[in-house]
N, C-alpha and C. Protein backbone atom coordinates (compact mmCIF):
# COMPACT_ATOMS: atom_id res chain seq x y z
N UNK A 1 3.42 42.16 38.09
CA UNK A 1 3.92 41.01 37.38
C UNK A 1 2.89 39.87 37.39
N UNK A 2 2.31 39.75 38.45
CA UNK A 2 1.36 38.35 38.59
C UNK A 2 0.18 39.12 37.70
N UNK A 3 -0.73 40.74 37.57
CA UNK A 3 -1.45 40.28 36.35
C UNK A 3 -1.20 40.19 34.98
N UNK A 4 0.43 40.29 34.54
CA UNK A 4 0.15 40.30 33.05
C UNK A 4 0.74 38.53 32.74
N UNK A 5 1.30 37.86 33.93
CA UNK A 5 1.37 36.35 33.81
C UNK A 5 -0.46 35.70 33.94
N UNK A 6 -1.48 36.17 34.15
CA UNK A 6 -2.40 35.56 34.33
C UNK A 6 -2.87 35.76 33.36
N UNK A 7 -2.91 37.16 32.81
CA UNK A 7 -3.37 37.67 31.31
C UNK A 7 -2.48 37.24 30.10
N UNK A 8 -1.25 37.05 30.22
CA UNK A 8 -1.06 36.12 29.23
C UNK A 8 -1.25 34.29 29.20
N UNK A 9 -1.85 34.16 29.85
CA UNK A 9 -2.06 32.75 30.27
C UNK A 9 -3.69 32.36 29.76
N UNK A 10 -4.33 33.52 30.45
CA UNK A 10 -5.09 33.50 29.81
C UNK A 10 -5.55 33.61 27.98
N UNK A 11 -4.98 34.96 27.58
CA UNK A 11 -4.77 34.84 26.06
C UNK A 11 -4.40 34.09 25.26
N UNK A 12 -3.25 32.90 26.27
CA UNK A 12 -2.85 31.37 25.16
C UNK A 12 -4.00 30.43 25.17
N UNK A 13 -4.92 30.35 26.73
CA UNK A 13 -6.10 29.51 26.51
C UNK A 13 -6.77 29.86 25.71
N UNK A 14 -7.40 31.44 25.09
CA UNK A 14 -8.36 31.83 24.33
C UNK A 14 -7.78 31.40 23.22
N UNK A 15 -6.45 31.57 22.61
CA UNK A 15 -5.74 31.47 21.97
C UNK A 15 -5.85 29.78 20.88
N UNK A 16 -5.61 28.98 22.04
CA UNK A 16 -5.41 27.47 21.94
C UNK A 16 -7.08 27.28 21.32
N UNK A 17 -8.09 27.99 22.10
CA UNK A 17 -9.06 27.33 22.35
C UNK A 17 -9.69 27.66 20.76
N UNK A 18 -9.38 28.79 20.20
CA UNK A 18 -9.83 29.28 19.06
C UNK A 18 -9.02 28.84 18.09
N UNK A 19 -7.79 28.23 17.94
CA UNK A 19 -7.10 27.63 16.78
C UNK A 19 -7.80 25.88 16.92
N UNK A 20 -8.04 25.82 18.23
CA UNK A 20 -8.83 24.10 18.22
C UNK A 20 -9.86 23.96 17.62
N UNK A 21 -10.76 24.73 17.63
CA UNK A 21 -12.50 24.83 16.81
C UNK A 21 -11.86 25.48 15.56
N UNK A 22 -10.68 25.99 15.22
CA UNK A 22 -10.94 26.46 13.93
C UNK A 22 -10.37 25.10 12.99
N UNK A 23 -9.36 24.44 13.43
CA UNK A 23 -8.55 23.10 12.69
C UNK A 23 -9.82 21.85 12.68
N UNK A 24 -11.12 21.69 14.37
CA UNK A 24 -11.51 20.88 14.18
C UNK A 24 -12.58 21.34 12.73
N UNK A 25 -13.19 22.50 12.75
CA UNK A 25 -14.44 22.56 12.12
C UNK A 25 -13.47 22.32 10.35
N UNK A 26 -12.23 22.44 9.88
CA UNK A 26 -11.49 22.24 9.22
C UNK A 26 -11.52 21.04 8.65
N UNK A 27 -10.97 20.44 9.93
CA UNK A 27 -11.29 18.73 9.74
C UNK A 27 -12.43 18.04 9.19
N UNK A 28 -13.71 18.53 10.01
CA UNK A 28 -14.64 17.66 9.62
C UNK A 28 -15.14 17.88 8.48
N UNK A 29 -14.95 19.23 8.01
CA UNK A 29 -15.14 19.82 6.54
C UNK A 29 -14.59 19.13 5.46
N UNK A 30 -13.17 19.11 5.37
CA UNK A 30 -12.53 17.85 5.05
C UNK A 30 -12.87 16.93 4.76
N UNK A 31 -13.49 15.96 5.96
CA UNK A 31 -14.03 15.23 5.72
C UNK A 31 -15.14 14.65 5.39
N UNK A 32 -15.78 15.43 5.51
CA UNK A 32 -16.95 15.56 4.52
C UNK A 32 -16.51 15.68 3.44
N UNK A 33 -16.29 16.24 2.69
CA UNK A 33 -16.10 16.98 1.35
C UNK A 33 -15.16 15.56 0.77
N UNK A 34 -14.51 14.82 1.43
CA UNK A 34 -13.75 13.34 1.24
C UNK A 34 -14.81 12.29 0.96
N UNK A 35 -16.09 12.27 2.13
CA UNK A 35 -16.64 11.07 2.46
C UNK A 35 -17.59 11.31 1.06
N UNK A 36 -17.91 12.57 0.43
CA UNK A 36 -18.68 12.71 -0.65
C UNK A 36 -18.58 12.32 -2.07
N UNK A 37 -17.27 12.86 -1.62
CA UNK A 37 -16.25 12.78 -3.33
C UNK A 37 -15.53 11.16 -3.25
N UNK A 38 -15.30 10.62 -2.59
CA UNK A 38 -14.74 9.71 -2.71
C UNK A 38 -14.95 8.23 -2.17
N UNK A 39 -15.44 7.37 -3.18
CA UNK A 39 -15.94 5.87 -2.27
C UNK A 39 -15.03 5.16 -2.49
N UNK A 40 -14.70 4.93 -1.30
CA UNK A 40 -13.90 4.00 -0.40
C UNK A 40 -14.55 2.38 -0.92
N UNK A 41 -15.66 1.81 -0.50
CA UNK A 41 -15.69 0.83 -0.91
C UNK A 41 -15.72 0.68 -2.26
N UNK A 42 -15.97 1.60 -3.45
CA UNK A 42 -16.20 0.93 -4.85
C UNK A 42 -14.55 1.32 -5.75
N UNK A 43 -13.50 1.53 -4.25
CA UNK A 43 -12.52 1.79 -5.29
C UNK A 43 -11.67 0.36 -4.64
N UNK A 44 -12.05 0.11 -3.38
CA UNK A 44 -11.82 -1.55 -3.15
C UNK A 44 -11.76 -2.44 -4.10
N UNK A 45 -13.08 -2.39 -4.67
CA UNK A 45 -13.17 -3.50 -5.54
C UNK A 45 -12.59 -3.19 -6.64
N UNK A 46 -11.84 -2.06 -7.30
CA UNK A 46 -11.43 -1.77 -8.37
C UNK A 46 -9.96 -2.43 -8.50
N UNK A 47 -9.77 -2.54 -7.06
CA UNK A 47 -8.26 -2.78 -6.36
C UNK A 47 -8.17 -4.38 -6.58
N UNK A 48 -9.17 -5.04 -5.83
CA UNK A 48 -9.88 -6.50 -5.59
C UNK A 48 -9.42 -7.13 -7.04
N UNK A 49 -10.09 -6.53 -8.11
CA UNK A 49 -9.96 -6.89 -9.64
C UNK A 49 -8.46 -7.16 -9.99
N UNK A 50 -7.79 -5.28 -9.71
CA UNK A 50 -6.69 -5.27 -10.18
C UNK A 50 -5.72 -6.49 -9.67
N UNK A 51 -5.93 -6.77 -8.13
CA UNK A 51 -4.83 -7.78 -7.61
C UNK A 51 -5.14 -9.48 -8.26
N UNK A 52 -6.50 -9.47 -8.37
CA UNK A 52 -7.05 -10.71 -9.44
C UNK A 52 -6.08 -11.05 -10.33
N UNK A 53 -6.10 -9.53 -11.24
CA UNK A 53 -5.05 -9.79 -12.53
C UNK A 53 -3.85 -9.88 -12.40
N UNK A 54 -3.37 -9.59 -11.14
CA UNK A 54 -1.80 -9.47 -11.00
C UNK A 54 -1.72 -11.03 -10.35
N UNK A 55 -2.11 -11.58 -9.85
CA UNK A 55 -1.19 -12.76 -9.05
C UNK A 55 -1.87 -13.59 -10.18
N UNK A 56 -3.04 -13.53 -11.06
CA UNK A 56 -2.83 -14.63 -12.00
C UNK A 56 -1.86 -14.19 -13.11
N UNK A 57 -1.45 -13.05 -13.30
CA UNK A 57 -0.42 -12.84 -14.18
C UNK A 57 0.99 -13.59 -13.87
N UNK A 58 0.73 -13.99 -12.55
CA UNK A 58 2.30 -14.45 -11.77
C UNK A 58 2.44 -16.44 -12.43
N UNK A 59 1.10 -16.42 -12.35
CA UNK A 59 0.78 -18.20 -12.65
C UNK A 59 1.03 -18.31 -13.70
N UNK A 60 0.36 -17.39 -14.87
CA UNK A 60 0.56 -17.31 -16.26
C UNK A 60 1.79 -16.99 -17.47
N UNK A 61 2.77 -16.10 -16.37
CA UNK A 61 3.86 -15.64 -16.45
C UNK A 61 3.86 -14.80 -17.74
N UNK A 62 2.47 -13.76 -17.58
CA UNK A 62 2.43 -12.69 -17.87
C UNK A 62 2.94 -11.51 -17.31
N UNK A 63 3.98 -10.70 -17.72
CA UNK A 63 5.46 -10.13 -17.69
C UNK A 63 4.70 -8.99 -17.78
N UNK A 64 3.99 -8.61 -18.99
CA UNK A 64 3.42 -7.41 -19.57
C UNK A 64 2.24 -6.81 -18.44
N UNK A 65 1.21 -7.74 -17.92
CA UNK A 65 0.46 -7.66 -17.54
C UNK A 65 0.41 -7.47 -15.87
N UNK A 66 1.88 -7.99 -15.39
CA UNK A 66 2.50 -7.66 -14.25
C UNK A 66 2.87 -6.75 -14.13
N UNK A 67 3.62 -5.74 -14.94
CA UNK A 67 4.10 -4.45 -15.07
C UNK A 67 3.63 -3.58 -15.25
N UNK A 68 1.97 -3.66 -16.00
CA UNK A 68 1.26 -2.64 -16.28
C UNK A 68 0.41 -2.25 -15.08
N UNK A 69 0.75 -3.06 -13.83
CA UNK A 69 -0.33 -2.33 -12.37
C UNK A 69 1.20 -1.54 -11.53
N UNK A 70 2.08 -0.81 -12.33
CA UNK A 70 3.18 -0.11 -11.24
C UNK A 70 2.89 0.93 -12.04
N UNK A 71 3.26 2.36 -11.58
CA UNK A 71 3.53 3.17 -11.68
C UNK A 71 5.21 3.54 -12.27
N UNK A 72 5.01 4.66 -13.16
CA UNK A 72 6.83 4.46 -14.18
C UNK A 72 7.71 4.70 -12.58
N UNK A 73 7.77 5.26 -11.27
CA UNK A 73 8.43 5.44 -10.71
C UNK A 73 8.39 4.62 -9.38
N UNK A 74 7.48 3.44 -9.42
CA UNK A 74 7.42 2.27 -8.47
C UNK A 74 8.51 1.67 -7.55
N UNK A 75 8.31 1.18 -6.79
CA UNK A 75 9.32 0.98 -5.98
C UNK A 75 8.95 -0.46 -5.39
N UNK A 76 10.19 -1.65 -5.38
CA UNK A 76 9.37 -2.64 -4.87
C UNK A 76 10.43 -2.77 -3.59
N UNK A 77 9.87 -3.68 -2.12
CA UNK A 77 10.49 -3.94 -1.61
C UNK A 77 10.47 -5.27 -1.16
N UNK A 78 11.38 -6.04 -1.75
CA UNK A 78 11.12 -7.67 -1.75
C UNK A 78 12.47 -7.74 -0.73
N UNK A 79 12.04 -8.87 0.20
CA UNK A 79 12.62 -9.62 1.04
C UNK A 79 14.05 -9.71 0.71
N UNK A 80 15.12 -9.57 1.84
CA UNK A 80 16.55 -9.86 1.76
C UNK A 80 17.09 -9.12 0.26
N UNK A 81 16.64 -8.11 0.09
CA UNK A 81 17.03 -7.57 -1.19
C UNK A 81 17.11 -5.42 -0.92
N UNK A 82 17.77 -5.23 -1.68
CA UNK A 82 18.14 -3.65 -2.10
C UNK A 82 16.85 -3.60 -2.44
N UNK A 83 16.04 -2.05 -2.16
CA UNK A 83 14.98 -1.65 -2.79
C UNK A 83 14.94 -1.65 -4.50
N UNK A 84 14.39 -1.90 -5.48
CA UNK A 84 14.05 -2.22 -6.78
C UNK A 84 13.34 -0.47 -7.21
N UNK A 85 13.74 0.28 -7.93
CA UNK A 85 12.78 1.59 -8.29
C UNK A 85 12.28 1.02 -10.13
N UNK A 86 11.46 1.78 -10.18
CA UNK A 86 11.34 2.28 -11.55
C UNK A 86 10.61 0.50 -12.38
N UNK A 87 9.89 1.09 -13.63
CA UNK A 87 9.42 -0.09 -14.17
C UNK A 87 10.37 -1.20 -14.82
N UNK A 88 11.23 -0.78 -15.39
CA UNK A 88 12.20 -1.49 -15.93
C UNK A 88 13.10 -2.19 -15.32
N UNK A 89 13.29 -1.51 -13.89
CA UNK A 89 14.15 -2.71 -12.94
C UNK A 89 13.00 -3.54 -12.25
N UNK A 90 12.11 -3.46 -11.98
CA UNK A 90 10.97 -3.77 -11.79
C UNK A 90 10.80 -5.68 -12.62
N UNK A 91 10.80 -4.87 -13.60
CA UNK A 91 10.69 -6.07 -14.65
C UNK A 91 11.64 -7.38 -14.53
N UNK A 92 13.11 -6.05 -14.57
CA UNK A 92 13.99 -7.70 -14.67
C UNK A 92 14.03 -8.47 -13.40
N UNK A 93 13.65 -7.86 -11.94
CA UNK A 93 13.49 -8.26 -10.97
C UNK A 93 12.34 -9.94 -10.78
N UNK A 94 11.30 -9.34 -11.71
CA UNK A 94 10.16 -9.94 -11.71
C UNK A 94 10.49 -11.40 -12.63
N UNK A 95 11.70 -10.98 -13.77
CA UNK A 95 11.28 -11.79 -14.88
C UNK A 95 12.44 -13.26 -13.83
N UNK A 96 12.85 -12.39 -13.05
CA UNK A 96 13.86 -13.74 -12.25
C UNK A 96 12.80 -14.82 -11.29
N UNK A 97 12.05 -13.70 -10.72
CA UNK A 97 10.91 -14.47 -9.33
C UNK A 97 9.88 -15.60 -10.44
N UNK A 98 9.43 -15.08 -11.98
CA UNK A 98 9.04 -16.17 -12.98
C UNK A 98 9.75 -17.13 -12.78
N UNK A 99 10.98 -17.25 -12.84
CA UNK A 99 12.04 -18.77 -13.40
C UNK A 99 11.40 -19.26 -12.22
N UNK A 100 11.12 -19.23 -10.92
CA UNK A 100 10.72 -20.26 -10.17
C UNK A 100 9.93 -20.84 -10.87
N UNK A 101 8.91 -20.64 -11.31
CA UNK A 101 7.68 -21.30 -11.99
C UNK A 101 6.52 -20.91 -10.75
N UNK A 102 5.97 -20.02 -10.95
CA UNK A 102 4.63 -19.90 -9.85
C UNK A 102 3.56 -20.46 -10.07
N UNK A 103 2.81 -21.67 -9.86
CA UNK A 103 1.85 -22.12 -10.36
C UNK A 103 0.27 -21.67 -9.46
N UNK A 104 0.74 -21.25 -8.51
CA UNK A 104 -0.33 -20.74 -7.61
C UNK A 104 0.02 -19.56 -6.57
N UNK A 105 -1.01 -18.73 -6.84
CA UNK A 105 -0.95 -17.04 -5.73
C UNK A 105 -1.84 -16.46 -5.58
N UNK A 106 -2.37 -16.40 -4.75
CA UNK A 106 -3.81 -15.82 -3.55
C UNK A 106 -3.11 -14.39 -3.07
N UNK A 107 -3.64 -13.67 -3.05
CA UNK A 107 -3.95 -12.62 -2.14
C UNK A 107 -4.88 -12.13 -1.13
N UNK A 108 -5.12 -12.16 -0.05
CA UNK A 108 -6.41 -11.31 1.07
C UNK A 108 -5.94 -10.48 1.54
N UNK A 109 -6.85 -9.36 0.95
CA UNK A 109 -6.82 -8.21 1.89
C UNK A 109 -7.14 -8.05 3.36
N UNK A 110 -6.54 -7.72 4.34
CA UNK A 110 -6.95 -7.70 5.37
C UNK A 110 -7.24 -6.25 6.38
N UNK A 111 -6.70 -5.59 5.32
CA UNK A 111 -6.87 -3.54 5.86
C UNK A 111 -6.79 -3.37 4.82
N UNK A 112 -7.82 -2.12 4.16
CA UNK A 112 -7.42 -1.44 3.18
C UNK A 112 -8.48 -0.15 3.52
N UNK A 113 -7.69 1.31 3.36
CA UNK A 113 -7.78 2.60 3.77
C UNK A 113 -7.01 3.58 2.88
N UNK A 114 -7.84 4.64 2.69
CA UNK A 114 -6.72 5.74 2.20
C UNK A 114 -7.65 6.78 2.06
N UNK A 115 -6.98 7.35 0.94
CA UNK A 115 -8.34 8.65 0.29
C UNK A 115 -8.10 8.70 -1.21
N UNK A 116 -8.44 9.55 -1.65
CA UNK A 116 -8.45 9.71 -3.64
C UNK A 116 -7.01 10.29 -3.90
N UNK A 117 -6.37 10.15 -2.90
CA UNK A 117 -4.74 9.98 -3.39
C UNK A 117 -3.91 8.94 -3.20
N UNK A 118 -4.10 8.24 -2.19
CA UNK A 118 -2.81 7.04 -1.52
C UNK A 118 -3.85 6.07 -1.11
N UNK A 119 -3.31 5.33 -1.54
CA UNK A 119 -4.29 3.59 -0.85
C UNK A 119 -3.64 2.99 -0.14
N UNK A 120 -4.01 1.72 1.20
CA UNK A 120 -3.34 1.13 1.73
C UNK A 120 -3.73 -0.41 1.63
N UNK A 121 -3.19 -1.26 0.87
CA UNK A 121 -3.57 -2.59 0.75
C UNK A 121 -2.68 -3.82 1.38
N UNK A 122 -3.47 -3.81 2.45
CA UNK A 122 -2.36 -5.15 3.21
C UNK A 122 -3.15 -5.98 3.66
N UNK A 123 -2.72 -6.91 3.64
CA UNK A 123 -2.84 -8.82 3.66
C UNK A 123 -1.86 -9.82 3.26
N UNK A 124 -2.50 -11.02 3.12
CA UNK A 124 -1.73 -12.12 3.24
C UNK A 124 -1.56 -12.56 2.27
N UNK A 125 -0.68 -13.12 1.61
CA UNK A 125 -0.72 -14.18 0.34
C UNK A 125 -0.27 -15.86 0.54
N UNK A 126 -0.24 -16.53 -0.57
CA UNK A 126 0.18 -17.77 -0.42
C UNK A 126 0.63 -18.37 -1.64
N UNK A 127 2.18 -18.53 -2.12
CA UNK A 127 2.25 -18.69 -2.86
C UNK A 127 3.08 -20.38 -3.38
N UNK A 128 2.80 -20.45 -4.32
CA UNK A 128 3.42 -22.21 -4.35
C UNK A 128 4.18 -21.95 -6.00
N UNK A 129 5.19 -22.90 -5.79
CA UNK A 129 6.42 -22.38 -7.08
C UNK A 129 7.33 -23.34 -6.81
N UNK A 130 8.10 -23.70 -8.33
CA UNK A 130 9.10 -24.59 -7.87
C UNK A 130 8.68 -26.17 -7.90
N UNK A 131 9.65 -26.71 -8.76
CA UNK A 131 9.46 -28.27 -8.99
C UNK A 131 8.91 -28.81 -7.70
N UNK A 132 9.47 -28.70 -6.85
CA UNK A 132 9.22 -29.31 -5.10
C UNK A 132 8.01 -28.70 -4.33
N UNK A 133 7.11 -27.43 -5.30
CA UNK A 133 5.91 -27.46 -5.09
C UNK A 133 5.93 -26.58 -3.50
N UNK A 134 7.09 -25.65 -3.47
CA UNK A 134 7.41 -24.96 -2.06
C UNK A 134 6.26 -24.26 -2.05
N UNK A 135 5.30 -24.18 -0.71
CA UNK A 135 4.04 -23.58 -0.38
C UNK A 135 4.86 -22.31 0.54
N UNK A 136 5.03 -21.07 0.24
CA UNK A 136 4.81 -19.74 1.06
C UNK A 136 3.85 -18.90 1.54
N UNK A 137 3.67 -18.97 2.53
CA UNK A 137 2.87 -18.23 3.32
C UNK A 137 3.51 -16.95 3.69
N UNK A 138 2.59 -15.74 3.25
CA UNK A 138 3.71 -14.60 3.85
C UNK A 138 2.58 -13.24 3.96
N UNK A 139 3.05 -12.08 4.44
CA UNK A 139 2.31 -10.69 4.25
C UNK A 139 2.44 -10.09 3.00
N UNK A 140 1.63 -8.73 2.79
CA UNK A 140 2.04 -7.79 1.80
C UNK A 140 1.62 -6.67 2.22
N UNK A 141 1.95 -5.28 2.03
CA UNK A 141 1.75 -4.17 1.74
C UNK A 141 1.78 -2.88 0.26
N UNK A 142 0.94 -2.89 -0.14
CA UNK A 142 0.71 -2.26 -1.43
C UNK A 142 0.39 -0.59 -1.20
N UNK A 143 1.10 0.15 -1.39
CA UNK A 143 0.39 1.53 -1.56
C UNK A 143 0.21 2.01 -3.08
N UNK A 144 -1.12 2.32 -3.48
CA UNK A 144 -1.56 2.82 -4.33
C UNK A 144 -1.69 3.99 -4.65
N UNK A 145 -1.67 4.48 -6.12
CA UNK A 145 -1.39 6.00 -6.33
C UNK A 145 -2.42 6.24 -7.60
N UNK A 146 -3.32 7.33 -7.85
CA UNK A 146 -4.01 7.41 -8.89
C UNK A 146 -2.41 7.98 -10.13
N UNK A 147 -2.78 7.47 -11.24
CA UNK A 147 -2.29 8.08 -12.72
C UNK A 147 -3.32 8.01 -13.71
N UNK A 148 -3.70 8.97 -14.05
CA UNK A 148 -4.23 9.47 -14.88
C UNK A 148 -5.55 8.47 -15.02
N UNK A 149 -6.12 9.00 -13.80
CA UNK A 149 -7.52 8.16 -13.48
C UNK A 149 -6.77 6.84 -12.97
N UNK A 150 -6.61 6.04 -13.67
CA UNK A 150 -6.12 4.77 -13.20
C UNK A 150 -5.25 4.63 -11.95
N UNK A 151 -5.87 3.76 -10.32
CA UNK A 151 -4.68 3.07 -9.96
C UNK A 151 -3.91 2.26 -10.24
N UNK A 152 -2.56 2.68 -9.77
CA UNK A 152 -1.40 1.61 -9.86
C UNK A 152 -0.84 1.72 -8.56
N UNK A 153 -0.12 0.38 -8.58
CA UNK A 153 0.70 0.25 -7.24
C UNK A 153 1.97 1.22 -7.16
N UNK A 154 2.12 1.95 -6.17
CA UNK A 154 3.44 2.94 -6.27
C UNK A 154 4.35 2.05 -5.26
N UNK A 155 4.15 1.62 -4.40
CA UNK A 155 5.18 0.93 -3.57
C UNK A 155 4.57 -0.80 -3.00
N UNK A 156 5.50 -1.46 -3.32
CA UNK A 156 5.02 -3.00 -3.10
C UNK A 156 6.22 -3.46 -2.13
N UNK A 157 5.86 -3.97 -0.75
CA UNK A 157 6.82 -4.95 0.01
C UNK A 157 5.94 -6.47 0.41
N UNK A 158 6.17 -6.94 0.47
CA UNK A 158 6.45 -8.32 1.30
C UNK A 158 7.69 -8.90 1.68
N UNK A 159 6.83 -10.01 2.45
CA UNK A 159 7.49 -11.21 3.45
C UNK A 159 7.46 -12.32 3.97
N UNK A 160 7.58 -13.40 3.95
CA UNK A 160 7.44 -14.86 4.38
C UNK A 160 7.35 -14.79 5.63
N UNK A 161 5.97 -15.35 6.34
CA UNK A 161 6.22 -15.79 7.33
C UNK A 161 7.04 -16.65 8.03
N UNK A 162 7.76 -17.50 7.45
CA UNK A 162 8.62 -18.43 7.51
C UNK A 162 9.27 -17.98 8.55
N UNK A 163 9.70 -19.11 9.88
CA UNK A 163 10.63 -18.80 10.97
C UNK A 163 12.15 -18.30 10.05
N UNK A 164 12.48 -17.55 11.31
CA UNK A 164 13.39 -17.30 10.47
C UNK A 164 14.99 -18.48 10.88
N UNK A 165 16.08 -18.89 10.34
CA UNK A 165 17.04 -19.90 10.84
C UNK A 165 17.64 -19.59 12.25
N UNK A 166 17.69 -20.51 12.82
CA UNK A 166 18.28 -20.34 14.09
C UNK A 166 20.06 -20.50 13.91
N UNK A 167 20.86 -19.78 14.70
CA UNK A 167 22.15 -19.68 14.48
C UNK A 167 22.59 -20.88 15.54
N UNK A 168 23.45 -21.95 15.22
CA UNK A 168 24.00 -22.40 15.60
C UNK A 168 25.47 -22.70 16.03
């Protein structure tokens, strides 16, 4: 009994040891074949542009031009609210956050990572809206999706930094 427990003990180390070099040499293959095909920094800036056009679309209260960086099956997730799918709810969602009047919106990226399928764009924004000129400070998270060559945003959340009310 004790040699076929040592011999199978052994055979899971050979075992382990040969599925480990076969997944790593996998991996780095991978990644190579990623780091070649796909630049990371020049699809940044493609991103950089796109968010350009979107938060001045917000100032301008360009509707059209806001809608055309989602994807038809987008998903937004805005603060104190039910998730939003699809472009068209999308829209009427958007055409309400207009009536504030946005006269100013920044975006910084502060991480952005992925590969030639999914992007990750998160940072900060700052936005000002509203007769009384309310200044928000808050996060964002953007994941990006190629369509047909073109990125678009497939999933959008933010959030106000804003304390949140104390219960009294």
């Amino acid at each position: 009994m004790k040699h076929t427990s040592r011999f199978l003990f052994v055979a899971a180390l050979v075992g382990m040891s040969t599925l480990g070099c076969t997944a790593e040499n996998h991996a780095s293959t991978a990644t190579r074949k990623d780091d070649a095909s796909f630049d990371l920094s020049a699809t940044r800036k493609i991103i950089n542009e796109k968010n350009a056009r979107f938060t001045n679309a917000h100032v301008i209260g360009d509707s059209v031009g806001m809608m055309d960086i989602f994807t038809d099956d987008a998903r937004v997730l805005a603060p104190n609210a039910d998730p939003v799918t699809g472009r068209e709810a999308i829209e009427v969602m958007t055409s309400e956050y207009l009536k504030f009047g946005i006269t100013e919106f920044r975006e910084e990226t502060t991480a952005f990572y992925g590969n030639e399928d999914l992007l990750i764009d998160q940072g900060n924004y700052v936005m000002v809206y509203g007769p009384e000129k309310t200044t928000e400070h808050g996060k964002y998270l953007n994941v990006w999706r190629q369509v047909n060559g073109e990125w678009k945003i497939y999933s959008n959340m933010w959030n106000t930094n804003a304390a949140v009310a104390s219960v009294k």
